[in-house]
PDB file of N, CA and C in Angstrom:
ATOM      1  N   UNK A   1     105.073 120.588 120.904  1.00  0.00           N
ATOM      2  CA  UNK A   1     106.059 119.529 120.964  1.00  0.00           C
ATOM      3  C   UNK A   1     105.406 118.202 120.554  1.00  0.00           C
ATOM      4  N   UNK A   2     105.985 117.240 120.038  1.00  0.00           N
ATOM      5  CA  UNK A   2     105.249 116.128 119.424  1.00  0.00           C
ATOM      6  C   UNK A   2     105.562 115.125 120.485  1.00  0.00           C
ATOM      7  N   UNK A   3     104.727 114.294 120.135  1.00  0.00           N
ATOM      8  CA  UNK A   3     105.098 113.020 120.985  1.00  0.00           C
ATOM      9  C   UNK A   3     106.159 112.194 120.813  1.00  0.00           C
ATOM     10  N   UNK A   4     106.997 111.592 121.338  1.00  0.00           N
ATOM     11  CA  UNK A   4     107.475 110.728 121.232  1.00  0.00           C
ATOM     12  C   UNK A   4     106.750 109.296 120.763  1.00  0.00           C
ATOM     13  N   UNK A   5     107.832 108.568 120.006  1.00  0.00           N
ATOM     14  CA  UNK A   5     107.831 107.112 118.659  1.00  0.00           C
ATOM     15  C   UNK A   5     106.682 106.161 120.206  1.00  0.00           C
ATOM     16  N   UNK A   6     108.113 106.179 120.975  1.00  0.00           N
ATOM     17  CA  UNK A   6     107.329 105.281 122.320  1.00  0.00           C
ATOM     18  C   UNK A   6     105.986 105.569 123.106  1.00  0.00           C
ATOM     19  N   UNK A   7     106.083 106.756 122.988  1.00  0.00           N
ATOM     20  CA  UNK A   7     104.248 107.071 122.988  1.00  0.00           C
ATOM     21  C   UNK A   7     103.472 106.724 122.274  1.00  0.00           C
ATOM     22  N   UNK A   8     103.528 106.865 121.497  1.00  0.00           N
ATOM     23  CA  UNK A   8     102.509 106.786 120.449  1.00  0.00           C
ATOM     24  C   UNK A   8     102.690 105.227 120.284  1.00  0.00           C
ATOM     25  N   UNK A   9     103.443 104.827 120.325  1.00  0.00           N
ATOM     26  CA  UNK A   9     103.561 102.872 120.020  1.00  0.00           C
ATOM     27  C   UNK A   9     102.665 102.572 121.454  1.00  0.00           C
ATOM     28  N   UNK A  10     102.888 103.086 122.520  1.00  0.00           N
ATOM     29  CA  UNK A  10     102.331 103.190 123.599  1.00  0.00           C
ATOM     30  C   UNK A  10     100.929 102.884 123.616  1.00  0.00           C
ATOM     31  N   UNK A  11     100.085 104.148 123.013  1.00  0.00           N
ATOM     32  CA  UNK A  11      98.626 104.833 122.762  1.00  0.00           C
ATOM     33  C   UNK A  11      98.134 103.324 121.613  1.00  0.00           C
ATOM     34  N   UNK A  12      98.913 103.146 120.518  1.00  0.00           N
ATOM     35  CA  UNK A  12      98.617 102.075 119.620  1.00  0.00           C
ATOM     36  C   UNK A  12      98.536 100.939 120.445  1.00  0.00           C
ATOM     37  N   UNK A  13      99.141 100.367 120.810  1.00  0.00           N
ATOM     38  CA  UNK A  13      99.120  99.291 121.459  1.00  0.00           C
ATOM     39  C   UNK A  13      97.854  98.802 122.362  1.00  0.00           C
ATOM     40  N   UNK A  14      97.909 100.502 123.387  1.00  0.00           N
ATOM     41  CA  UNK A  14      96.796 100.339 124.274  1.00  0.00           C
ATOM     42  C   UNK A  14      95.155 100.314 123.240  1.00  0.00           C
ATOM     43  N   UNK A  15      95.172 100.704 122.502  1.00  0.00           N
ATOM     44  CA  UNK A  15      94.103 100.629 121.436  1.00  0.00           C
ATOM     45  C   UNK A  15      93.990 100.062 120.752  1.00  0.00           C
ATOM     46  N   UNK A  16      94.711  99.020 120.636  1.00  0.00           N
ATOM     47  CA  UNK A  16      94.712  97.328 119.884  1.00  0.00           C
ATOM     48  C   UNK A  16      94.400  96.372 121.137  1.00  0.00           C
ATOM     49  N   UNK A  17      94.694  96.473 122.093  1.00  0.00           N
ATOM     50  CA  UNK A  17      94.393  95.921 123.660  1.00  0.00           C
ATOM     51  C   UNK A  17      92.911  96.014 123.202  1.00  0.00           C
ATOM     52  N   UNK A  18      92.206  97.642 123.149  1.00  0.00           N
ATOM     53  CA  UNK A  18      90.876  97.465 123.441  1.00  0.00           C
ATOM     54  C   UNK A  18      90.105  97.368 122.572  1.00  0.00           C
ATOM     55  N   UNK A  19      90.599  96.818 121.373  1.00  0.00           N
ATOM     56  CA  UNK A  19      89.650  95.893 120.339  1.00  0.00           C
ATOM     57  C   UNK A  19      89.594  97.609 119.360  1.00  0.00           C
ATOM     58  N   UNK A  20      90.288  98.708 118.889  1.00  0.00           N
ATOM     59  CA  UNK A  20      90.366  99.911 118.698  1.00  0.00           C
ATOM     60  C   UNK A  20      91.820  99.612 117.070  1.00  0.00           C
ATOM     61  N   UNK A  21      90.803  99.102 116.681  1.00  0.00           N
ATOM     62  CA  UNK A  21      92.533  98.867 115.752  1.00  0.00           C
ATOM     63  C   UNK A  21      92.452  99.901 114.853  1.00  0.00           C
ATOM     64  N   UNK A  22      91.600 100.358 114.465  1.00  0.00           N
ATOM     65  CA  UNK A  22      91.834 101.480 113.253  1.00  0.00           C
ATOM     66  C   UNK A  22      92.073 102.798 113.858  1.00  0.00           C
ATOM     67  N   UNK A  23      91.689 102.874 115.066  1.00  0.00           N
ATOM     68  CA  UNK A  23      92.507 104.235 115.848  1.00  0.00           C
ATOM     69  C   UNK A  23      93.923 104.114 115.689  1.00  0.00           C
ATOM     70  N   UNK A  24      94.097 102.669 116.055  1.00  0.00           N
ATOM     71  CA  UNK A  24      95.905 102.160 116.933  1.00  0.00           C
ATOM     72  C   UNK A  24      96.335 103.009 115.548  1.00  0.00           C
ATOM     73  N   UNK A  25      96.287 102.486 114.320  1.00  0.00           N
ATOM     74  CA  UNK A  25      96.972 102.796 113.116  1.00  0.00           C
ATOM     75  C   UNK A  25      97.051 104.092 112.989  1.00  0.00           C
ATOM     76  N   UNK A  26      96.657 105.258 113.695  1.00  0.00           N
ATOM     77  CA  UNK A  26      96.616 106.543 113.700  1.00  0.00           C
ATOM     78  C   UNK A  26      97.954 106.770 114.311  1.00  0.00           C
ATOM     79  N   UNK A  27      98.343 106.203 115.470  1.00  0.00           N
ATOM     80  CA  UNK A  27      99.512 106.306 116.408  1.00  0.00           C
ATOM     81  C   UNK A  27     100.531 105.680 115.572  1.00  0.00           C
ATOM     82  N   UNK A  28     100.180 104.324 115.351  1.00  0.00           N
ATOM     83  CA  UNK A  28     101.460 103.418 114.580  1.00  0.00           C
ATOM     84  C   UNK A  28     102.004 103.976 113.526  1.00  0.00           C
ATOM     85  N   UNK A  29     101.037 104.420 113.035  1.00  0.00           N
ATOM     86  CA  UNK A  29     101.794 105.172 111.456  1.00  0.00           C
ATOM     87  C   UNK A  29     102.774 106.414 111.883  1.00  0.00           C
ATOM     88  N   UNK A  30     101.907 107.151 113.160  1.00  0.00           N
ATOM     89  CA  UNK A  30     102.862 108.110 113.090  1.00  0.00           C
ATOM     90  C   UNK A  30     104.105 107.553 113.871  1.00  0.00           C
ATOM     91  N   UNK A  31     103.828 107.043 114.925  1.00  0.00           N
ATOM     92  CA  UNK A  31     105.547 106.498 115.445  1.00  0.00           C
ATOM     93  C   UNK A  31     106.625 105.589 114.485  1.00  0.00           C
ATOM     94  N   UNK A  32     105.913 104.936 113.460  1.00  0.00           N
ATOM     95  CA  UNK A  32     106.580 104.271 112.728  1.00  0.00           C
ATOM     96  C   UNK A  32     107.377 105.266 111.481  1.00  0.00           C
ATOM     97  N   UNK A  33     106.773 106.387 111.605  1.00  0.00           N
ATOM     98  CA  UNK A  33     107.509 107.744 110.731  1.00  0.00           C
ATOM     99  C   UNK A  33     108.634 107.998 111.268  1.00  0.00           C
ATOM    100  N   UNK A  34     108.758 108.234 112.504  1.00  0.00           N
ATOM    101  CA  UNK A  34     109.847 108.486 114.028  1.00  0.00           C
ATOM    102  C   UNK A  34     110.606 107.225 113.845  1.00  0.00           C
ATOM    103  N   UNK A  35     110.684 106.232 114.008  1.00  0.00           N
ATOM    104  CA  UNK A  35     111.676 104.935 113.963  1.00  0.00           C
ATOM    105  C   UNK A  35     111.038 103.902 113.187  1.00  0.00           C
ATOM    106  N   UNK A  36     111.251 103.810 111.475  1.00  0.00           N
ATOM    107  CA  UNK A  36     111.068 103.195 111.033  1.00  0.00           C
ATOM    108  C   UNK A  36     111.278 102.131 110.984  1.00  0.00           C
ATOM    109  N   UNK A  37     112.592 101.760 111.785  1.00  0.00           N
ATOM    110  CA  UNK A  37     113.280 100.428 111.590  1.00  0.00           C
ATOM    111  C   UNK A  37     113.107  99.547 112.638  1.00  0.00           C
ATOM    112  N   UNK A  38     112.269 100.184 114.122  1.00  0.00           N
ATOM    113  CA  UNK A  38     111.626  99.623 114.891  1.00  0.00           C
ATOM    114  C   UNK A  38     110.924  98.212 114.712  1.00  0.00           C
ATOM    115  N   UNK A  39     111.068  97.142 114.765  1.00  0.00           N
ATOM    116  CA  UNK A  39     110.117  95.885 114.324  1.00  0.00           C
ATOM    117  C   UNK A  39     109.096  96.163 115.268  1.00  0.00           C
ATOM    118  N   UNK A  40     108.857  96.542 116.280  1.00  0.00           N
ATOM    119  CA  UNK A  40     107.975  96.580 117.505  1.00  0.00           C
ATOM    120  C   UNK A  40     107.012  97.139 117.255  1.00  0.00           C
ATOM    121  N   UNK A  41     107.244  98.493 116.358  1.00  0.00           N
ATOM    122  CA  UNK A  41     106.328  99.197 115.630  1.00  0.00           C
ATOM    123  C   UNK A  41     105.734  98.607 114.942  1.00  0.00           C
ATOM    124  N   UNK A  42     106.400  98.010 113.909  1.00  0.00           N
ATOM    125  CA  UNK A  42     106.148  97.394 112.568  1.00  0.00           C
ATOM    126  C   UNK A  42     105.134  96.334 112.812  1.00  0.00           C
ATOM    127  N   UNK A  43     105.136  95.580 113.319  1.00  0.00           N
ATOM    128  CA  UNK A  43     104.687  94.163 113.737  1.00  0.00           C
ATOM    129  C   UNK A  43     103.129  94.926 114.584  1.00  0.00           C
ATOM    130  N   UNK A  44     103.280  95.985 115.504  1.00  0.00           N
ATOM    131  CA  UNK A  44     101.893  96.461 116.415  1.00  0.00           C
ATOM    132  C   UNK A  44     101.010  96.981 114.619  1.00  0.00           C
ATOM    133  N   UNK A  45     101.693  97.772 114.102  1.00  0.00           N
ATOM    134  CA  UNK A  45     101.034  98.418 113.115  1.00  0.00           C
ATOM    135  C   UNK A  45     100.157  97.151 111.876  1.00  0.00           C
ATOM    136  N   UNK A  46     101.736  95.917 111.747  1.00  0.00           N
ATOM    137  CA  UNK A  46     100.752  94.670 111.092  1.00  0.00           C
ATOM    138  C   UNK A  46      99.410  94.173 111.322  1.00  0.00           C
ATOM    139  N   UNK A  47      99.435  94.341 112.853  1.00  0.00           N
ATOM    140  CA  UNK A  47      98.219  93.527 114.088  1.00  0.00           C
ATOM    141  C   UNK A  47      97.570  94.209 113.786  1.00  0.00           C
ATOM    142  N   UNK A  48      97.495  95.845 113.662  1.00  0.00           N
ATOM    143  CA  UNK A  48      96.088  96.894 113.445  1.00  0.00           C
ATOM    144  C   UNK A  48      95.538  96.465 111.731  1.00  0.00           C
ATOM    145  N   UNK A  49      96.397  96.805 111.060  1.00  0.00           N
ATOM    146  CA  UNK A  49      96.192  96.291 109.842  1.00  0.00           C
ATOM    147  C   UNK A  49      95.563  95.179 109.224  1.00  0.00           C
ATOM    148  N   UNK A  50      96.082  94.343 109.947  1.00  0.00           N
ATOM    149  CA  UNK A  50      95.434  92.580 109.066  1.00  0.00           C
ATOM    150  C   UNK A  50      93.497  93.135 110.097  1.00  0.00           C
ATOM    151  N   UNK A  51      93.980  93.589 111.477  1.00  0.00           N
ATOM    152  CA  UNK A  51      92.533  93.543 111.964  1.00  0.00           C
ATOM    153  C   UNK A  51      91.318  94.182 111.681  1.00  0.00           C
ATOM    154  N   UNK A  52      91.444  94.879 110.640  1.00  0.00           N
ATOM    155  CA  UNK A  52      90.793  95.793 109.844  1.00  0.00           C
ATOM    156  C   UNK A  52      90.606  95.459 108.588  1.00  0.00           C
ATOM    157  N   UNK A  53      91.170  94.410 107.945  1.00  0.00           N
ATOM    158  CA  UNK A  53      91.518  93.567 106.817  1.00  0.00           C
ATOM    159  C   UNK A  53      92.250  94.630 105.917  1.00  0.00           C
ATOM    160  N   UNK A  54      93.246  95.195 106.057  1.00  0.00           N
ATOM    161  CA  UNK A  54      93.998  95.776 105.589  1.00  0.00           C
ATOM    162  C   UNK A  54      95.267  94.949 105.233  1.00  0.00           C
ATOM    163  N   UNK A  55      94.941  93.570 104.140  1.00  0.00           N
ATOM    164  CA  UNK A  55      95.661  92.557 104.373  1.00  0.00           C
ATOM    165  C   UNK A  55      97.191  93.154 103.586  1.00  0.00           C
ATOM    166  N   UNK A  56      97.427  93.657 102.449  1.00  0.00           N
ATOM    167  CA  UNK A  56      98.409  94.137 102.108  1.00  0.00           C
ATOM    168  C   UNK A  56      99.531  95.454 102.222  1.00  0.00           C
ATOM    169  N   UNK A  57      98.718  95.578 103.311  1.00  0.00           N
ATOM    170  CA  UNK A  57      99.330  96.513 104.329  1.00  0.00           C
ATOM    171  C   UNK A  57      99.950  95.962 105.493  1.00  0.00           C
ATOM    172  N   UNK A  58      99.505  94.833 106.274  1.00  0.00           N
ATOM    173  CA  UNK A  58      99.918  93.760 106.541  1.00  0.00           C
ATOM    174  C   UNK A  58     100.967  93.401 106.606  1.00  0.00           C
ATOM    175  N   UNK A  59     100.841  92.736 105.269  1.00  0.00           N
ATOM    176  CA  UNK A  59     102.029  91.800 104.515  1.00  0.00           C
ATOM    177  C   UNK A  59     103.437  92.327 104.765  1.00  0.00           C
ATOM    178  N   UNK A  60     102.990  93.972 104.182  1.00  0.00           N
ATOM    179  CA  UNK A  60     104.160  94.794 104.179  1.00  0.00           C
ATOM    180  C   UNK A  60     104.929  95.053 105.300  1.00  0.00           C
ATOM    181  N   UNK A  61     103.943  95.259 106.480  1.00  0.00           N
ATOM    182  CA  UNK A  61     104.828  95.359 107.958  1.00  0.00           C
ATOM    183  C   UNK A  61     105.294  94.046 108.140  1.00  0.00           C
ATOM    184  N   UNK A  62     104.404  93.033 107.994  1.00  0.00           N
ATOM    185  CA  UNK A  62     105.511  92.038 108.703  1.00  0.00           C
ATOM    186  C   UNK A  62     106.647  91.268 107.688  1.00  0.00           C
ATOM    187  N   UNK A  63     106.794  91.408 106.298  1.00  0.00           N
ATOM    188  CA  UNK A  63     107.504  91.507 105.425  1.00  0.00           C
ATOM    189  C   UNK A  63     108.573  92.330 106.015  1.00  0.00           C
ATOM    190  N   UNK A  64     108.381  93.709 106.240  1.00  0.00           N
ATOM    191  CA  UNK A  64     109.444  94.497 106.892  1.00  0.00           C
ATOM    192  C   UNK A  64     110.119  94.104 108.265  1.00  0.00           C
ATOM    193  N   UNK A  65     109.263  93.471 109.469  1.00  0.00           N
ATOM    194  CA  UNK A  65     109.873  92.831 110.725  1.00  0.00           C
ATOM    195  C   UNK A  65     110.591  91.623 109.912  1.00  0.00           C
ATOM    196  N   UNK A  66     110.021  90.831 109.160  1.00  0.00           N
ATOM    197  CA  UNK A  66     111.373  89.817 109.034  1.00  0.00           C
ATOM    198  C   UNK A  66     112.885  90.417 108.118  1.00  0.00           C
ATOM    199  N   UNK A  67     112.740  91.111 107.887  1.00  0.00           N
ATOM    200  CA  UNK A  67     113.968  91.622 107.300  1.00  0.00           C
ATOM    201  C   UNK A  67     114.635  92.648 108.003  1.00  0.00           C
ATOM    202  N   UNK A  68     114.043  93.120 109.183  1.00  0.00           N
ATOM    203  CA  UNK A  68     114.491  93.563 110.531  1.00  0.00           C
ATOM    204  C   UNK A  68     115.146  92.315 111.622  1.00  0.00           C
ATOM    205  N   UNK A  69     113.970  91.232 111.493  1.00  0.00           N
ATOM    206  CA  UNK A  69     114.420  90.072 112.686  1.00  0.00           C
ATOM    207  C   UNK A  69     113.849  88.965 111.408  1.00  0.00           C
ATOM    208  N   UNK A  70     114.800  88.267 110.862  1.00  0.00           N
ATOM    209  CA  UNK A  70     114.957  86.574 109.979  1.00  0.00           C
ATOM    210  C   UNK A  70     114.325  85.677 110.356  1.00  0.00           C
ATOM    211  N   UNK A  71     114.587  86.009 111.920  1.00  0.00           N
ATOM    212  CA  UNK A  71     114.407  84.595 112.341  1.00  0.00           C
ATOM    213  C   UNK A  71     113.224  84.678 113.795  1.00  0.00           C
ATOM    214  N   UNK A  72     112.364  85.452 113.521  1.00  0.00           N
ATOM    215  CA  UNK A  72     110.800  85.998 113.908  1.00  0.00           C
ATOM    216  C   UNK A  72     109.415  85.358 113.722  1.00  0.00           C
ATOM    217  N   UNK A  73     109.720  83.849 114.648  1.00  0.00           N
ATOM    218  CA  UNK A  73     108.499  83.301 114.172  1.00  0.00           C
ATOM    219  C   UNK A  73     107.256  84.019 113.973  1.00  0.00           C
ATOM    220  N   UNK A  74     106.826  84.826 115.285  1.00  0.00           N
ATOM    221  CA  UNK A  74     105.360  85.275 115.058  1.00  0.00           C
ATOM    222  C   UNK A  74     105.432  86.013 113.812  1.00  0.00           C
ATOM    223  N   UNK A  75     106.399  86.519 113.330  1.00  0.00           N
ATOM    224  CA  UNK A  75     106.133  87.561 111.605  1.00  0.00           C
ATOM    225  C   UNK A  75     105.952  86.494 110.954  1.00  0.00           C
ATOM    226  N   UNK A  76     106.651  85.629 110.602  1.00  0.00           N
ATOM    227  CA  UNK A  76     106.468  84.425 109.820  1.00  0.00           C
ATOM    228  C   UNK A  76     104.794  83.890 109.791  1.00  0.00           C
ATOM    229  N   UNK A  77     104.638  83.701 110.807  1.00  0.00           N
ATOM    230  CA  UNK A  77     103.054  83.863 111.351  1.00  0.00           C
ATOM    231  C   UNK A  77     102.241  84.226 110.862  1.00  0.00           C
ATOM    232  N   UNK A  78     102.475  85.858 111.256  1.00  0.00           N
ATOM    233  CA  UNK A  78     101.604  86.791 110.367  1.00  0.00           C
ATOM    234  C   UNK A  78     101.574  87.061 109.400  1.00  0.00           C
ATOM    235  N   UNK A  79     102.732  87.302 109.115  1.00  0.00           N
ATOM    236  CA  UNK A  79     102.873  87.024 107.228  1.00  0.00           C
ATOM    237  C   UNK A  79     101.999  86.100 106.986  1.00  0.00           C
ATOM    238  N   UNK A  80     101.654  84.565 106.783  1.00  0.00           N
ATOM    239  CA  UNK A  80     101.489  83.400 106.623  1.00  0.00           C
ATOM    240  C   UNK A  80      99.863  84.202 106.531  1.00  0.00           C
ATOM    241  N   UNK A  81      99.270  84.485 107.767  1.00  0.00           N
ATOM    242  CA  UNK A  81      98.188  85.029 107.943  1.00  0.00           C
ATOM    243  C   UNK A  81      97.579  85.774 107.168  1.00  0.00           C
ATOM    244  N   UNK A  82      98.360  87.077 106.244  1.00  0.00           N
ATOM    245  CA  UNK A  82      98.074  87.801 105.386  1.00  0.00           C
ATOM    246  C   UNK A  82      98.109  87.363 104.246  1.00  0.00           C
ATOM    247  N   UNK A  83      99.219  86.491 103.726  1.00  0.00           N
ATOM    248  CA  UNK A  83      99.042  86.095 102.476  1.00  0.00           C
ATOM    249  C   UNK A  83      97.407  85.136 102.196  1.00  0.00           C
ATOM    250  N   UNK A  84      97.119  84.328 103.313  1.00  0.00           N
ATOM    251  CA  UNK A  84      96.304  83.058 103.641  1.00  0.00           C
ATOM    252  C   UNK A  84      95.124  83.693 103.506  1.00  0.00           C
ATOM    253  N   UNK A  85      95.008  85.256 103.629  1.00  0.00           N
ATOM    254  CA  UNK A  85      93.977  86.285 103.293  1.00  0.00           C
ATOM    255  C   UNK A  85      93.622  86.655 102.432  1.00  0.00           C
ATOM    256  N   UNK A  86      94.789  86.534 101.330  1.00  0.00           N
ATOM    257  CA  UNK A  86      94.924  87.063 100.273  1.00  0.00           C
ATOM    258  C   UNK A  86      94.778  85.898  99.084  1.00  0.00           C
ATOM    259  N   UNK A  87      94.406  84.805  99.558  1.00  0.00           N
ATOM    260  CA  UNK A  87      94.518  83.713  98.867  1.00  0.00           C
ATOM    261  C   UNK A  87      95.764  82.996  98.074  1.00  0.00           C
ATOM    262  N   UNK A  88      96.888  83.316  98.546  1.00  0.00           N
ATOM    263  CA  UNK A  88      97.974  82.730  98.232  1.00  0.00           C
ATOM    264  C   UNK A  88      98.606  81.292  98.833  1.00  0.00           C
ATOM    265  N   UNK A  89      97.711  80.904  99.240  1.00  0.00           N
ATOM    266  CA  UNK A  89      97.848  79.477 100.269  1.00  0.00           C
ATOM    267  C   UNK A  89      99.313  79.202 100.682  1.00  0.00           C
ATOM    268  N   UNK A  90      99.831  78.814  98.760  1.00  0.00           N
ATOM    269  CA  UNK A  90     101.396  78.015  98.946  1.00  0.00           C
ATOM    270  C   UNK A  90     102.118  78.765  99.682  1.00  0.00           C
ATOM    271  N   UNK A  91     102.155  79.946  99.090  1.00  0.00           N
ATOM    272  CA  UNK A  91     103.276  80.926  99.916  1.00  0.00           C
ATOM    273  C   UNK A  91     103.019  81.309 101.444  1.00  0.00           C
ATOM    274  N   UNK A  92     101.989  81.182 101.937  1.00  0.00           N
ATOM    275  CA  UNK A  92     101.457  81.541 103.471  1.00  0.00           C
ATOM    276  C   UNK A  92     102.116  80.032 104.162  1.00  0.00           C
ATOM    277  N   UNK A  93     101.840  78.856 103.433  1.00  0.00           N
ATOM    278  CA  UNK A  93     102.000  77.786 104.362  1.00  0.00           C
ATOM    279  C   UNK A  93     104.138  77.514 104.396  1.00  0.00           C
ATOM    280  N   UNK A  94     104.795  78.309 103.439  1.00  0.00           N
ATOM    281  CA  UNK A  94     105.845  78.259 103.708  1.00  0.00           C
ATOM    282  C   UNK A  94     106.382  79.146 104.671  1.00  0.00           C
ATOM    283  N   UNK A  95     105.649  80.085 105.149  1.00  0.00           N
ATOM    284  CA  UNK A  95     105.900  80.917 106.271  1.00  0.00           C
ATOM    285  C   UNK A  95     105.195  80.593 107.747  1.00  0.00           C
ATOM    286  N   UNK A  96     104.020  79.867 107.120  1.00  0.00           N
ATOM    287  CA  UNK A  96     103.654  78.745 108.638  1.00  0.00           C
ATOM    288  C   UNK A  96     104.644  77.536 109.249  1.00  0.00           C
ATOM    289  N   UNK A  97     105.165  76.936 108.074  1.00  0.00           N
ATOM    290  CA  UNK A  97     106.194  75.380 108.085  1.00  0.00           C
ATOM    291  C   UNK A  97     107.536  76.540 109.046  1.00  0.00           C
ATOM    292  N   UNK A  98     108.284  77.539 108.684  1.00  0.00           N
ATOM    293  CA  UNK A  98     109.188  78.134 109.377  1.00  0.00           C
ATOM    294  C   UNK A  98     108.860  78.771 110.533  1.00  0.00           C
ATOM    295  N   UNK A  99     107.330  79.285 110.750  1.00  0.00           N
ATOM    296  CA  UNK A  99     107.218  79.505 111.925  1.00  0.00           C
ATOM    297  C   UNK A  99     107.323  78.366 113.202  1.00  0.00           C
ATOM    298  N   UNK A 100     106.705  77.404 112.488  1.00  0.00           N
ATOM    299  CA  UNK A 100     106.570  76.380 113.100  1.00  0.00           C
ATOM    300  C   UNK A 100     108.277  75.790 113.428  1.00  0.00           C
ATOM    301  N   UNK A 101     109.150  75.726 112.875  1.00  0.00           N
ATOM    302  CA  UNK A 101     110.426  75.234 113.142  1.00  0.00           C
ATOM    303  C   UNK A 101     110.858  75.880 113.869  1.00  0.00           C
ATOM    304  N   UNK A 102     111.117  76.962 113.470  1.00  0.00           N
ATOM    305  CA  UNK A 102     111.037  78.233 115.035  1.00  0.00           C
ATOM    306  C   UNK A 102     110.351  78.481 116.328  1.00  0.00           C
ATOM    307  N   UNK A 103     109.664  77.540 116.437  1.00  0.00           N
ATOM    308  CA  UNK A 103     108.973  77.398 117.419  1.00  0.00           C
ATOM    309  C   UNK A 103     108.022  76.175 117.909  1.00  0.00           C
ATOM    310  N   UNK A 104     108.930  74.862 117.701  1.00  0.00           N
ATOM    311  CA  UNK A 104     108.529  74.153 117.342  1.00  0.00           C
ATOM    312  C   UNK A 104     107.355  73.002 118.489  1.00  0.00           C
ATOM    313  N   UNK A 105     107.343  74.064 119.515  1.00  0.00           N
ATOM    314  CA  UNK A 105     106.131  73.688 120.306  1.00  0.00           C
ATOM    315  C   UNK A 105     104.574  74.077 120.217  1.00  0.00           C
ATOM    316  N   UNK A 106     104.905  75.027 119.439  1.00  0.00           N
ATOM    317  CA  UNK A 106     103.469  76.084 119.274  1.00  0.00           C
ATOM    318  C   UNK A 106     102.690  75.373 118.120  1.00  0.00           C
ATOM    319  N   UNK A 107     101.833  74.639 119.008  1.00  0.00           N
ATOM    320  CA  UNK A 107     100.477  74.246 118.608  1.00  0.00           C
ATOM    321  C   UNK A 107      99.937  75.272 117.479  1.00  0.00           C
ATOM    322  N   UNK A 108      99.802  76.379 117.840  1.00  0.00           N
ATOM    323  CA  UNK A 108      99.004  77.271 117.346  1.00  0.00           C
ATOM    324  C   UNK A 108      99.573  77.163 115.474  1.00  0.00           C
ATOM    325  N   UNK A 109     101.063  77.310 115.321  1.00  0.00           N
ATOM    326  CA  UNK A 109     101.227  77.597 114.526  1.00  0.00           C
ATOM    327  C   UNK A 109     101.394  76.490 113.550  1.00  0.00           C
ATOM    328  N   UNK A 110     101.173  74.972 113.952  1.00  0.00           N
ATOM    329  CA  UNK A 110     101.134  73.926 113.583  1.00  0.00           C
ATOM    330  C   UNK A 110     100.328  73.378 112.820  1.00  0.00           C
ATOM    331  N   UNK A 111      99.075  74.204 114.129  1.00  0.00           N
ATOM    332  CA  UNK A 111      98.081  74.160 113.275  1.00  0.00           C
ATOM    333  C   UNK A 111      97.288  74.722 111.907  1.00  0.00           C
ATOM    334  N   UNK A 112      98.279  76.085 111.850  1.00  0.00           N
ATOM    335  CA  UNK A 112      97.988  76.757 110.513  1.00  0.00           C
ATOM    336  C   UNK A 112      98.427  76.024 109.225  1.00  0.00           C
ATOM    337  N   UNK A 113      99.143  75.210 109.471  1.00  0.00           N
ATOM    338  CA  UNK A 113      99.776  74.422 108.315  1.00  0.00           C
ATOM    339  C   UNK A 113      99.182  73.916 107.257  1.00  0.00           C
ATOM    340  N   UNK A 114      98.581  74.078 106.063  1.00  0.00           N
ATOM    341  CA  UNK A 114      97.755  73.737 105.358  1.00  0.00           C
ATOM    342  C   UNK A 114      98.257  72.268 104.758  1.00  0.00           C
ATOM    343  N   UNK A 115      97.491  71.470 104.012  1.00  0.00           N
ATOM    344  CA  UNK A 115      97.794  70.290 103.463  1.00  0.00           C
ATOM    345  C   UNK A 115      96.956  70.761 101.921  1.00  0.00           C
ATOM    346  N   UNK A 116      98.659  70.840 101.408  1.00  0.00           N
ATOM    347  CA  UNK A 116      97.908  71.805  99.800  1.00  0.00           C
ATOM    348  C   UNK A 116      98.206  70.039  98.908  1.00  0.00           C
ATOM    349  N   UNK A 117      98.661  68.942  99.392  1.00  0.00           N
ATOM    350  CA  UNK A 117      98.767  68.162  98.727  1.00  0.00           C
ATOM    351  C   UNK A 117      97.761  67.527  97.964  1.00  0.00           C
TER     352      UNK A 117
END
């Protein structure tokens, strides 16, 4: 019998907790086979990904959570994060400027804001 999506997002998760990210992606991939359209998935599987520098793999999950959830600062975030990896500056800091409006207390993401001027 196989595991269940929520298990295995479960097992990933707990193995991104313990600094285990290229295991997590063993679980994520497979629960994300089970409910693709999951953002919860999508977004744990981004976190294993960028942490491994698997930056365009990345991109792609959290590319996929915002077109699951629009209006998702932390994807915006991470996105921002992956492209910013990838050396695309302009396009990362337009997904930092919306994270940031979306959340428009978070220091954190304020601070990603580049000054490409």
């Amino acid at each position: 019998m196989s595991e269940s999506a929520y298990s295995l997002f479960q097992r990933g998760r707990g193995q991104l907790k313990k600094g285990m990210a290229a295991q997590a992606t063993v679980s994520l991939e497979k629960a994300k086979r089970q409910e693709p359209e999951k953002a919860s998935i999508r977004e744990a599987l981004g976190i294993a990904y960028f942490r491994i520098g698997r930056w365009e793999e990345a991109e792609a999950e959290f590319r996929k959570v915002l077109e699951l959830a629009p209006v998702d600062d932390y994807a915006h975030y991470a996105l921002g994060r992956c492209l910013e990896k990838q050396g695309r500056d302009a396009e990362a800091n337009t997904h930092y400027k919306l994270a940031s409006s979306l959340r428009p207390g978070s220091e954190q993401y304020r601070a990603r804001i580049l000054d490409l001027d």
